[in-house]
C-alpha atoms as a PDB file:
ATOM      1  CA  UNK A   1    -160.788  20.769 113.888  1.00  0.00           C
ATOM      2  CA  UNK A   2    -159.790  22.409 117.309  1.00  0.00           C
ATOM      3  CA  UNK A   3    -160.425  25.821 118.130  1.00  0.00           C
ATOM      4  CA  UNK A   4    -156.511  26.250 118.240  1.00  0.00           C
ATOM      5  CA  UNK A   5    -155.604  24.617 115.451  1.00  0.00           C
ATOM      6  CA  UNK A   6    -158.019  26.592 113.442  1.00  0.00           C
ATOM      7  CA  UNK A   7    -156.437  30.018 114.971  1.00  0.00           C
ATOM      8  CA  UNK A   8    -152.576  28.303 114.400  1.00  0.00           C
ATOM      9  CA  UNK A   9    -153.273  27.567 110.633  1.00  0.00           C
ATOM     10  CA  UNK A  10    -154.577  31.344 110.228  1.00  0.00           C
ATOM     11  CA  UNK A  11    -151.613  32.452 111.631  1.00  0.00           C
ATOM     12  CA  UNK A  12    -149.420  30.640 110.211  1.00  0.00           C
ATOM     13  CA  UNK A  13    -150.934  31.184 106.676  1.00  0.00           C
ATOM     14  CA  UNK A  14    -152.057  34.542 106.962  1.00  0.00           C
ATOM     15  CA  UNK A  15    -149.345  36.046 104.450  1.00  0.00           C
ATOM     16  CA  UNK A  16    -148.836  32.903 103.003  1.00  0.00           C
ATOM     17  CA  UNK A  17    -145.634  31.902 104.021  1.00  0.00           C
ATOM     18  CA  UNK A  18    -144.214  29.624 107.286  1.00  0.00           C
ATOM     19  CA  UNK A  19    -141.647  31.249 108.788  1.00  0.00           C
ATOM     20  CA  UNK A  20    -139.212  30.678 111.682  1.00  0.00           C
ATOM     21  CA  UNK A  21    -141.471  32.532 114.056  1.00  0.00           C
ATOM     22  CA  UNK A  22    -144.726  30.614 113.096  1.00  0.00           C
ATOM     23  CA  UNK A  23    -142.771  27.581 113.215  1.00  0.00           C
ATOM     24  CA  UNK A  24    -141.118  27.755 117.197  1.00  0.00           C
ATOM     25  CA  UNK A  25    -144.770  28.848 117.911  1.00  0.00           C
ATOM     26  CA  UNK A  26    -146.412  25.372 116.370  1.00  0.00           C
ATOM     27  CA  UNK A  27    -143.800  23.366 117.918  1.00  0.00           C
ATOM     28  CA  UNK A  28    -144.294  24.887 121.201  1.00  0.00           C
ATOM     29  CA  UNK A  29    -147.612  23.942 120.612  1.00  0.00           C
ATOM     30  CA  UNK A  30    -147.791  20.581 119.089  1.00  0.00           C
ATOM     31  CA  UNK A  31    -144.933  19.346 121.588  1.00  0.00           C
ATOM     32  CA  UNK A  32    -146.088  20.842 124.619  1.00  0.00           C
ATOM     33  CA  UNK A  33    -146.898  17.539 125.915  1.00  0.00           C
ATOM     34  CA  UNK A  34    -143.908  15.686 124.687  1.00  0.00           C
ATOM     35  CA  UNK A  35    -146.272  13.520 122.307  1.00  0.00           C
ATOM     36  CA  UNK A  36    -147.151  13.735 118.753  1.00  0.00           C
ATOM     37  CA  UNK A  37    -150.351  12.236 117.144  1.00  0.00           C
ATOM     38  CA  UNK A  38    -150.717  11.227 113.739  1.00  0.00           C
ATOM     39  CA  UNK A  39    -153.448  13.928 113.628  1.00  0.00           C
ATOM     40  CA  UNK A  40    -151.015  16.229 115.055  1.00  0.00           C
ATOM     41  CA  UNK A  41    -148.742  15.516 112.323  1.00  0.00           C
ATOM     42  CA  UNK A  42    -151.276  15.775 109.799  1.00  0.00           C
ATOM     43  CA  UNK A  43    -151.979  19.172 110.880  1.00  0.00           C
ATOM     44  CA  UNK A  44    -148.598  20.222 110.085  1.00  0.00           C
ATOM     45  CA  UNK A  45    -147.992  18.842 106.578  1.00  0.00           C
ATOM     46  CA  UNK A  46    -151.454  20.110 105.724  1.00  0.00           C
ATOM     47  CA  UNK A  47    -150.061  23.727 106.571  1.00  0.00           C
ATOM     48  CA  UNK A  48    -146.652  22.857 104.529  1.00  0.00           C
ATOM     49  CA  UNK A  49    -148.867  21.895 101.483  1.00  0.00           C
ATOM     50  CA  UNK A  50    -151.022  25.427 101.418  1.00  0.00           C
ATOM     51  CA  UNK A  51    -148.216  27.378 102.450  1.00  0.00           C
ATOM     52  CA  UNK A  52    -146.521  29.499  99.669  1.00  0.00           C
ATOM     53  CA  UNK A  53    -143.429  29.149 100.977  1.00  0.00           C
ATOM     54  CA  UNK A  54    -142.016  27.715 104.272  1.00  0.00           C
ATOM     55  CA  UNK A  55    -138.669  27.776 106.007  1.00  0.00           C
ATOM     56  CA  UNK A  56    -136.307  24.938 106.372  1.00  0.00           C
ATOM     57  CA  UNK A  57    -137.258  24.423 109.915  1.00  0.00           C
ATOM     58  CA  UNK A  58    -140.806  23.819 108.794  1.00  0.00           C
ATOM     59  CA  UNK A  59    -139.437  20.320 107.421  1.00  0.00           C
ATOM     60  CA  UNK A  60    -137.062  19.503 110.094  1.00  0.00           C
ATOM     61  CA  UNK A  61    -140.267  20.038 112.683  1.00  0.00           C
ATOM     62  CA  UNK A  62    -142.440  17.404 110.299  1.00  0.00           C
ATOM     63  CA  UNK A  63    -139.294  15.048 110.611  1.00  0.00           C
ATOM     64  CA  UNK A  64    -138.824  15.457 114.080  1.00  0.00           C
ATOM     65  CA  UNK A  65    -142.374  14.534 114.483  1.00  0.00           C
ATOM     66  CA  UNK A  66    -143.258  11.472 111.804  1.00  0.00           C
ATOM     67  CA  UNK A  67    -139.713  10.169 113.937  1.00  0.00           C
ATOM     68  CA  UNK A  68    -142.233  10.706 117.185  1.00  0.00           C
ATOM     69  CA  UNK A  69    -145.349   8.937 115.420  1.00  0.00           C
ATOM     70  CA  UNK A  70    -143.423   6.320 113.898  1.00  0.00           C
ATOM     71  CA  UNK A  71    -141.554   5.819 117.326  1.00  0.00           C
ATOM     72  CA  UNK A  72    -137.775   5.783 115.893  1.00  0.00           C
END
């Protein structure tokens, strides 16, 4: 795994919930270049699955993203 995405998931996780803040910090990450890998995408619902909790926008950023993948 990248560096980054090593230091993302620790912040992201660190109290065990995703929230709105940690979120518009991912996406600024994982869309910084306008594309979305499947890896990329993986990375994401692998956060959503050992998070605690999450906020709403943690969902609508995986859907926004499988849309990019899946090219819809």
């Amino acid at each position: 795994m990248a560096e980054w995405r090593k230091v993302a998931k620790g912040f992201a996780l660190g109290d065990g919930h995703v929230s709105t803040k940690e979120v518009d910090l991912l996406r600024e990450l994982i869309l910084k270049d306008d594309h979305v890998s499947q890896s990329e995408l993986n990375f994401l619902k692998e956060i959503k699955a050992e998070a605690k909790t999450s906020v709403q926008v943690l969902d609508d950023l995986i859907a926004e993203c499988e849309e990019m993948v899946n090219g819809k």
